[in-house]
Protein backbone atom coordinates (compact mmCIF):
# COMPACT_ATOMS: atom_id res chain seq x y z
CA UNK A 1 5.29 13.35 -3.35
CA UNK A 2 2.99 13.99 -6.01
CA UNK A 3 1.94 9.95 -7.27
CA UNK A 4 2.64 8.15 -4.21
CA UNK A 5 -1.04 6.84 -4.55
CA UNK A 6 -0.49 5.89 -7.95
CA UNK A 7 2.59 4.04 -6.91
CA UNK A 8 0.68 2.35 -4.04
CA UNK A 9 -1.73 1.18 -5.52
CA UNK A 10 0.61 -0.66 -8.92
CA UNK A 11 2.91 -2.19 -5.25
CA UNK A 12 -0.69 -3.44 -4.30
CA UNK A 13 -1.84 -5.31 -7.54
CA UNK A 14 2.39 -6.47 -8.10
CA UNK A 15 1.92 -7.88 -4.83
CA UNK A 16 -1.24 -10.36 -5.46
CA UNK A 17 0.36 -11.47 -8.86
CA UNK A 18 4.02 -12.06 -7.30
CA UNK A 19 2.04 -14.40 -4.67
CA UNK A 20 1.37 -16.53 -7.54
CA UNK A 21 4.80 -16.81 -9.03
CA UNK A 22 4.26 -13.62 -11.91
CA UNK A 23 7.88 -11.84 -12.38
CA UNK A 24 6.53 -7.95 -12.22
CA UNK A 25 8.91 -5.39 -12.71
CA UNK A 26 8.25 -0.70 -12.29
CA UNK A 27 9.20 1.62 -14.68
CA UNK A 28 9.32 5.22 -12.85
CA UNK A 29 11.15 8.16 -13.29
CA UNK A 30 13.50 9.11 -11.14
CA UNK A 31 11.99 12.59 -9.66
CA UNK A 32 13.37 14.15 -6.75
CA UNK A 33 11.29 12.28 -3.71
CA UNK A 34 10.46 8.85 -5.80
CA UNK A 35 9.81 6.10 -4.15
CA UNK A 36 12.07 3.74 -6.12
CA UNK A 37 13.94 2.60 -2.73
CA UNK A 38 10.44 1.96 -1.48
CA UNK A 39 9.35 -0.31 -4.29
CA UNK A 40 12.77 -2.02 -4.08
CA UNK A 41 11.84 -3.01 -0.52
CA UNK A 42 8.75 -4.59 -1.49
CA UNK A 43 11.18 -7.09 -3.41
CA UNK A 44 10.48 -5.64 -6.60
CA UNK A 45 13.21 -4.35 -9.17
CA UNK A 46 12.82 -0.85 -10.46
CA UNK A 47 14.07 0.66 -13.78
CA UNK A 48 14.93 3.85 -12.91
CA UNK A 49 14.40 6.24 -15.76
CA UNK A 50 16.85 9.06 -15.58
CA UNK A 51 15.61 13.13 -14.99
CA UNK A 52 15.92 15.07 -18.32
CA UNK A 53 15.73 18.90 -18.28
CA UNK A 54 13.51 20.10 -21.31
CA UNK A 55 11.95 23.45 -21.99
CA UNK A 56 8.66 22.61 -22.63
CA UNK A 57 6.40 19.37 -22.89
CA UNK A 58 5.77 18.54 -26.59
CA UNK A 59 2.43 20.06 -27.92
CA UNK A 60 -0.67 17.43 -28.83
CA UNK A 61 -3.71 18.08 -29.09
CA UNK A 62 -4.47 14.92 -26.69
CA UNK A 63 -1.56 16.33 -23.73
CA UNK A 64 -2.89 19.90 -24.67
CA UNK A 65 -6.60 19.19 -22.89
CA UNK A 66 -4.63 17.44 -20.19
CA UNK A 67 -2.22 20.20 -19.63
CA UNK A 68 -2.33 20.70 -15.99
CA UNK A 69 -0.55 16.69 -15.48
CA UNK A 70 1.65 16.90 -18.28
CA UNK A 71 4.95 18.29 -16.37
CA UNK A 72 4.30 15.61 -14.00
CA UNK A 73 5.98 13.50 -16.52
CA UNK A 74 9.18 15.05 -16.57
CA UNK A 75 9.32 14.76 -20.34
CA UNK A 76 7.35 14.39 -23.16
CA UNK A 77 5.60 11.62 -24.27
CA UNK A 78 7.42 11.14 -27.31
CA UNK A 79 10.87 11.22 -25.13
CA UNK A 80 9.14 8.92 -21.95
CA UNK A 81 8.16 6.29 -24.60
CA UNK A 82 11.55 5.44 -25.94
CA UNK A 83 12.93 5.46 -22.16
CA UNK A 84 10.98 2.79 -21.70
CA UNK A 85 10.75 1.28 -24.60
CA UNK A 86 14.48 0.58 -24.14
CA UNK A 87 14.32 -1.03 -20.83
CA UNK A 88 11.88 -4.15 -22.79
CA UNK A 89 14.55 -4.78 -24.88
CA UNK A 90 15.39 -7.70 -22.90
CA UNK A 91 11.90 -9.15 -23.31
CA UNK A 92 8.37 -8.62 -24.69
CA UNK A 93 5.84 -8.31 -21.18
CA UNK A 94 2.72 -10.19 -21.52
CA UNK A 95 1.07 -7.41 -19.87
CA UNK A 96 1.72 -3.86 -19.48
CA UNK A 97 0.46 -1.92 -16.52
CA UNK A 98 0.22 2.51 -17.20
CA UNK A 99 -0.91 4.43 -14.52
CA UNK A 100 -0.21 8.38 -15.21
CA UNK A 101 -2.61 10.75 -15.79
CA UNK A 102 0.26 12.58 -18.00
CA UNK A 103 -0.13 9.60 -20.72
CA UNK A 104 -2.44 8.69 -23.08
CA UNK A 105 -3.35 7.12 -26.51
CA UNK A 106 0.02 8.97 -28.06
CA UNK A 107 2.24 7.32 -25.77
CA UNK A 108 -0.27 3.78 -25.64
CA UNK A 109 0.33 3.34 -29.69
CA UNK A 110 3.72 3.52 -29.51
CA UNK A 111 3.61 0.14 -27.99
CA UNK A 112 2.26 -2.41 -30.20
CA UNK A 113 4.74 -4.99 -30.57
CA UNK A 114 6.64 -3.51 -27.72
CA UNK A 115 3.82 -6.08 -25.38
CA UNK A 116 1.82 -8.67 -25.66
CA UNK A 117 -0.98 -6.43 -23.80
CA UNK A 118 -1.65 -3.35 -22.07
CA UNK A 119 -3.64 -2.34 -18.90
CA UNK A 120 -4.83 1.31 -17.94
CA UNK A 121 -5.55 2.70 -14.02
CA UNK A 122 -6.86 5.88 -14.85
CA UNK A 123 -9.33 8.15 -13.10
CA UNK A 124 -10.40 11.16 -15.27
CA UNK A 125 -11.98 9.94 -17.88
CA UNK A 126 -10.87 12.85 -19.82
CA UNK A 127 -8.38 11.30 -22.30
CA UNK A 128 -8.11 8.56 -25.28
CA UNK A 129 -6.13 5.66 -24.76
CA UNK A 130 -5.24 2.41 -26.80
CA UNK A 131 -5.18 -0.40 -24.35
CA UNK A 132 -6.53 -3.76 -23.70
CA UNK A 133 -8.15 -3.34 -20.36
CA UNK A 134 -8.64 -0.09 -18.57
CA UNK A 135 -9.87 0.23 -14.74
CA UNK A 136 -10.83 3.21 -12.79
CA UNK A 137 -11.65 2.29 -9.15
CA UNK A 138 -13.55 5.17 -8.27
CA UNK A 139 -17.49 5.29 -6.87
CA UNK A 140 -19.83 6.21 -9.31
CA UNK A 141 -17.72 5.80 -12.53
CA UNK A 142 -19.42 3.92 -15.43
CA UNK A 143 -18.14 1.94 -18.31
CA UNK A 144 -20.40 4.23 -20.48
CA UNK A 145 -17.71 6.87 -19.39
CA UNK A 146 -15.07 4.98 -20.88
CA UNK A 147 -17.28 4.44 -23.99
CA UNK A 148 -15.33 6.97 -26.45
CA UNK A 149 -12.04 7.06 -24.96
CA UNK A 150 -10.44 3.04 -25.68
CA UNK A 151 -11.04 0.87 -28.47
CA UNK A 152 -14.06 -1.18 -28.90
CA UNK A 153 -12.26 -4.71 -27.70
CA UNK A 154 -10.84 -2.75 -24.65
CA UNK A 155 -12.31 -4.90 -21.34
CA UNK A 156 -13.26 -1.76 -18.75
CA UNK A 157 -14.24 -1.86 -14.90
CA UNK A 158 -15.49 0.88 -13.49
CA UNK A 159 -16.30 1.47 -9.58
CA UNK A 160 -15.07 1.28 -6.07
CA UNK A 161 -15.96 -2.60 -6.23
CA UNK A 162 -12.07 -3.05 -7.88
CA UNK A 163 -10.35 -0.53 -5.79
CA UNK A 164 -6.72 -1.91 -5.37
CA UNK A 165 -6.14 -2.15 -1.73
CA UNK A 166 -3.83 -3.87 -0.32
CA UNK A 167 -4.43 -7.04 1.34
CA UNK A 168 -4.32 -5.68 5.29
CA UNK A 169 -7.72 -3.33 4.92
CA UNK A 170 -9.92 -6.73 4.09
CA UNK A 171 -8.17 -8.77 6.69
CA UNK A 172 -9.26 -5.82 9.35
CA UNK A 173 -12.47 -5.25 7.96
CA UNK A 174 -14.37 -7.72 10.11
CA UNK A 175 -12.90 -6.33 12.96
CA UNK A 176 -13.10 -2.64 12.50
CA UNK A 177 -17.12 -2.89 11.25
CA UNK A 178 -17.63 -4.94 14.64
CA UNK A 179 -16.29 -1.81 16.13
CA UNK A 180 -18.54 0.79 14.24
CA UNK A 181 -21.45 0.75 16.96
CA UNK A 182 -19.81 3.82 18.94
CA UNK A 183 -22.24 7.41 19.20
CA UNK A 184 -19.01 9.22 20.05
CA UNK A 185 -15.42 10.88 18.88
CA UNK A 186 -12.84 9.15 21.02
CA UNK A 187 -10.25 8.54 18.25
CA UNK A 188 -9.21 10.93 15.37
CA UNK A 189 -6.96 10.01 12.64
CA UNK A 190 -5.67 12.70 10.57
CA UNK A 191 -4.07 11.90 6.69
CA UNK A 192 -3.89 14.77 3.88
CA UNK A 193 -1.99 12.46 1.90
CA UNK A 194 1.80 12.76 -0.35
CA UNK A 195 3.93 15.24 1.00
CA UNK A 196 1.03 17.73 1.91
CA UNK A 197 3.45 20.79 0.46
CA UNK A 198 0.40 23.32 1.86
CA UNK A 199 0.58 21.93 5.17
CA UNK A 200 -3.40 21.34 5.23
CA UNK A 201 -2.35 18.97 8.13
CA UNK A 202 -1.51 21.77 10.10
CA UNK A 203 -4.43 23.87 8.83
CA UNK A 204 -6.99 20.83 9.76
CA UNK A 205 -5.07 20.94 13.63
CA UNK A 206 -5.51 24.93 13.65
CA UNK A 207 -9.14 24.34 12.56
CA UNK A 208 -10.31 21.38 15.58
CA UNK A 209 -9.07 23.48 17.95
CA UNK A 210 -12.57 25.49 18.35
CA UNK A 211 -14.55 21.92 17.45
CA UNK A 212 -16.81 19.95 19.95
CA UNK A 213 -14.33 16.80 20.10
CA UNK A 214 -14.96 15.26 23.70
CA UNK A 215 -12.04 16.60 26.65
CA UNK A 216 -11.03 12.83 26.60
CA UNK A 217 -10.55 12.53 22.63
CA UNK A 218 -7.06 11.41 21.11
CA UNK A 219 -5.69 12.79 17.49
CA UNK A 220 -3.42 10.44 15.35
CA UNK A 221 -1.45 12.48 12.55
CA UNK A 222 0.30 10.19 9.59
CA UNK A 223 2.64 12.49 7.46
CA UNK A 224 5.39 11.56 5.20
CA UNK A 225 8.52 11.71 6.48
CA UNK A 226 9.74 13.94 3.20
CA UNK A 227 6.89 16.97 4.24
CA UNK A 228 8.23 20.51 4.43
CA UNK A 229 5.78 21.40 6.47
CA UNK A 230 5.95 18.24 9.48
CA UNK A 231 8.15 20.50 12.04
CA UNK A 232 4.69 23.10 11.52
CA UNK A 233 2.38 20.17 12.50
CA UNK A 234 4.64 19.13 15.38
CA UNK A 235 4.53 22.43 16.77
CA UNK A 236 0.73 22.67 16.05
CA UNK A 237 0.23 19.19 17.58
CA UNK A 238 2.10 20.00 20.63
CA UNK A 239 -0.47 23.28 21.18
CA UNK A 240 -3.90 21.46 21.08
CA UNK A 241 -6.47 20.74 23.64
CA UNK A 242 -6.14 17.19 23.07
CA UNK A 243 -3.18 14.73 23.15
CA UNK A 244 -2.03 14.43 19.91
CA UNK A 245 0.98 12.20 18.06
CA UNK A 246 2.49 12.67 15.09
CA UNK A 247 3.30 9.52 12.91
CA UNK A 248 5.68 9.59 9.82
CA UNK A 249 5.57 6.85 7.03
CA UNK A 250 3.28 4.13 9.14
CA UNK A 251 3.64 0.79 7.95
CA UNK A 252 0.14 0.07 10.21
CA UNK A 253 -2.23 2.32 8.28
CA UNK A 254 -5.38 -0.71 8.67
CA UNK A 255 -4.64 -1.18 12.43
CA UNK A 256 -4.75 3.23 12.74
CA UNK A 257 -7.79 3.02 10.90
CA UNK A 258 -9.90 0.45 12.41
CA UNK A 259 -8.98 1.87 15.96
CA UNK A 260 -10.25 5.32 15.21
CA UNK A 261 -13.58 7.10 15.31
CA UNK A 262 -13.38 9.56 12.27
CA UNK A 263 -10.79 10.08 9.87
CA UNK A 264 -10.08 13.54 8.18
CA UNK A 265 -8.81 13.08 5.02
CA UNK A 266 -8.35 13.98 1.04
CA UNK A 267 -10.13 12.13 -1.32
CA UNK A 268 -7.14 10.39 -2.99
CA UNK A 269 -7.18 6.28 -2.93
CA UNK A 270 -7.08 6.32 0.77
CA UNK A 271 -10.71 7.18 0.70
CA UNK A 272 -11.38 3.35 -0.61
CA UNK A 273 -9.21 2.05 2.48
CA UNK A 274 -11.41 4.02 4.99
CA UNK A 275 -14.39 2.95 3.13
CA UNK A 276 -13.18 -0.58 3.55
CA UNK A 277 -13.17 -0.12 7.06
CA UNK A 278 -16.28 1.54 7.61
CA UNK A 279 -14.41 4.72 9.21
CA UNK A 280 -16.27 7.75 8.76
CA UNK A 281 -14.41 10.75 6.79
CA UNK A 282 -14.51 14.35 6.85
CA UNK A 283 -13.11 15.01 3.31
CA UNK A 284 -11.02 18.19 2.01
CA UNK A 285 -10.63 18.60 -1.85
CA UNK A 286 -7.04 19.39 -2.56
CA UNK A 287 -7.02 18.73 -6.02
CA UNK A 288 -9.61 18.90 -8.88
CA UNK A 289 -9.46 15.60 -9.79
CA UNK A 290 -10.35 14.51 -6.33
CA UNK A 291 -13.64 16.54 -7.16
CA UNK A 292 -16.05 14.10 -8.86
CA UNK A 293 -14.39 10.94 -6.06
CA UNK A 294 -15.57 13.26 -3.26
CA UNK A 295 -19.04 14.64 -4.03
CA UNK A 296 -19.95 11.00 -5.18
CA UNK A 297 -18.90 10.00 -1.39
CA UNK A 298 -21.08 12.71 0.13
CA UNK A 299 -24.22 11.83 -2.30
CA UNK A 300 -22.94 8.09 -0.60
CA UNK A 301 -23.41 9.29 2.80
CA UNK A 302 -20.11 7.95 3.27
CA UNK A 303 -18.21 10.96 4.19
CA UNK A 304 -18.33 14.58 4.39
CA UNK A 305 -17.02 16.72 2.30
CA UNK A 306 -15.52 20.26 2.90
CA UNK A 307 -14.92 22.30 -0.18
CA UNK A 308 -13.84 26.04 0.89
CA UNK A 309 -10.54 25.90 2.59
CA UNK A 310 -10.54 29.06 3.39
CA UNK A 311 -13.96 28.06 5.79
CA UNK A 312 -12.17 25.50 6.94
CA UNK A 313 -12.51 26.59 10.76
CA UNK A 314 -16.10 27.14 10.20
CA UNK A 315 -17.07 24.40 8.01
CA UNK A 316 -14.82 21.89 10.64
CA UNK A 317 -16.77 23.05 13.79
CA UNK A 318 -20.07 22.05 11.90
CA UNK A 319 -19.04 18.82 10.57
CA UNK A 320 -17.96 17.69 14.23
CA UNK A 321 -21.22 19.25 15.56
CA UNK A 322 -23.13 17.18 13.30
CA UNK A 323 -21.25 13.94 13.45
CA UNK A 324 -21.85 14.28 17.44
CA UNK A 325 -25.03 14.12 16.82
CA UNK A 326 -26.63 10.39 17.83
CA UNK A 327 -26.65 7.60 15.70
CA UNK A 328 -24.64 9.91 12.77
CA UNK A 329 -21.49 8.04 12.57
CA UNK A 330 -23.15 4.49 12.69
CA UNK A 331 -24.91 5.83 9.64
CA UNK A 332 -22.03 7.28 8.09
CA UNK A 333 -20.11 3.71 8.63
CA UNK A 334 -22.92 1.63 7.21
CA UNK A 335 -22.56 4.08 3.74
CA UNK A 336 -18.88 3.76 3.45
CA UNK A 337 -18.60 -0.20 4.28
CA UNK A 338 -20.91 -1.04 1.50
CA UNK A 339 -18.34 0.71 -1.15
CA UNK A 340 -15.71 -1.70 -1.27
CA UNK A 341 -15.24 -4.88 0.37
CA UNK A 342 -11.33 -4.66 -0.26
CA UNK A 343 -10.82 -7.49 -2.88
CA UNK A 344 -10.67 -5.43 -5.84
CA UNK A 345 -6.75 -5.86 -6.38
CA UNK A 346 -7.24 -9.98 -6.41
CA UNK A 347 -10.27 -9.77 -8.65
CA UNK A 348 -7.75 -7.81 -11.31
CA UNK A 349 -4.93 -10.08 -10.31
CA UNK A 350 -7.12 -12.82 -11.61
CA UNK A 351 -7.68 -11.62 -14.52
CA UNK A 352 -4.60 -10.91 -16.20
CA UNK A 353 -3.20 -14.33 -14.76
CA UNK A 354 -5.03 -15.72 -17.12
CA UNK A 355 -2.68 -14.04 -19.61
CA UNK A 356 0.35 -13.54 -18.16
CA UNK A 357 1.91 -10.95 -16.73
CA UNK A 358 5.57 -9.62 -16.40
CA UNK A 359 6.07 -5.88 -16.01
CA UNK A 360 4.29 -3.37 -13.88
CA UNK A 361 4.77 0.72 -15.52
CA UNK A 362 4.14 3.07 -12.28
């Protein structure tokens, strides 16, 4: 589904607070493939927001230059406010946690006095909000970025450095970096990300098939078990040169990644987890906002980055051709480890322990 990074990476940071005895609570809407039952696992409880069937979003200037996210709401912001709004009846949260790229400082005002404080995870830069803290995890962000979109007493972070992983990538970091010493392809782990609706999985499989991976190479596909397009991939899968296995909805995504060579991936918050790892990455760009994330990766060294899709056979074969070459994927490693050391989400926790914290808004 479209978000479930968004809602990965809120589980990740409720996670290190609920370790030290904070009470956090989601607020999602209830859109057909949510992962409420997911978050409910995790030992969380959800407020479910109910679907509402509306014409059109509500005209703002502010949603207007954000247009292309705003459906993702289901509502408007007007409408999504007083849904939630009415599940704090019960109490005032000490901290508020947004991350949706379909809100911003029209929905954000409508809080005061709703919490005590409110948190932002944003990663456009491309909006006002009203918040107390705001942090956007990606490489090569700035706080200067930030500098005309909160209020002047608004604490930002900027940069890979705070990326909200959860806590498996740092305790397989030491292992997977003592493992980044290999000249050759042996492993490939394959991961477009959500529900991969275009089946660019299947499109990445089509694409290897006329690539220099060694005879004795192994593929690893992770998919969501909700993707229209995962009988496709099987089939696909089933017809290449190479044995290949097709995962749905691992719960081992640190183990995959430290035992494999090169990922191909988007550039969504998984590229912080591979970075974390040191696991080289051919990227594709499968959304604009993954844009800036991606060629700031590439300038890295961390990663490749493939832009035309419709190249994609072309552009494949030379990215494996080049990463064959000696000593490029050590290199490659050595870029992406130095990124993120995977302890962003308990340098956040930390600080909003020291003001409390109650409910979590995916």
């Amino acid at each position: 589904m479209i978000g479930t990074g968004h809602v990965m990476r809120c589980l990740t940071l409720a996670k290190e607070l609920s370790n030290s005895g904070v009470n956090c609570q989601f607020i999602c809407r209830a859109h057909n493939g949510n992962l409420i039952e997911r978050i409910k696992q995790e030992g969380f409880k959800v407020h479910a927001l109910p679907l509402r069937n509306i014409e059109q979003v509500e005209e703002t200037t502010s949603v207007a230059t954000n247009r292309q996210y705003a459906d993702w709401l289901g509502v408007d912001q007007k409408k999504d406010s007083e849904d939630t709004i009415a599940c704090l009846r019960e109490t005032i949260p000490d901290w508020l946690i947004v991350d949706h790229y379909a809100i911003d400082i029209d929905w954000e005002k409508r809080f005061r006095g709703h919490c005590r404080k409110m948190m932002v995870i944003d990663d456009l830069a491309n909006r006002k909000h009203d918040c107390d803290l705001l942090l956007d995890q990606n490489f090569g962000r700035s706080n200067k970025m930030y500098s005309d979109l909160v209020p002047e007493n608004c604490t930002v972070f900027t940069g890979s450095k705070y990326a909200l992983l959860r806590s498996e990538f740092s305790l397989h970091r030491e292992a997977s970096l003592a493992r980044r010493n290999n000249r050759t392809i042996k492993n490939v782990l394959i991961s477009m990300g959500g529900i991969d609706s275009n089946n660019t999985t299947g499109k990445v499989l089509a694409a290897l098939k006329n690539s220099e991976l060694p005879a004795d190479c192994a593929i690893t596909v992770v998919m969501g078990k909700n993707s229209p397009a995962k009988h496709l991939v099987q089939s696909e899968a089933s017809d290449m040169p190479w044995v290949t296995d097709v995962l749905f909805d691992v719960n081992n995504m640190a183990e995959l990644m430290t035992k494999s060579d090169l990922a191909i991936g988007a550039a969504g918050s998984t590229a912080w987890e591979r970075c974390c790892l040191g696991l080289p990455t051919v990227i594709l760009v499968l959304a604009q906002n993954q844009q800036a994330s991606a060629s700031a990766l590439e300038r890295s060294g961390a990663a490749i980055v493939i832009q035309n899709e419709d190249a994609l056979e072309i552009e494949m074969a030379h990215a494996i051709h080049y990463l064959m070459q000696d000593s490029t994927l050590s290199k490659m490693s050595i870029a992406a480890q130095g990124l993120t050391d995977g302890t962003g989400a308990r340098i956040i926790a930390e600080l909003l322990l020291d003001s409390g914290f109650v409910y979590d808004k995916q």
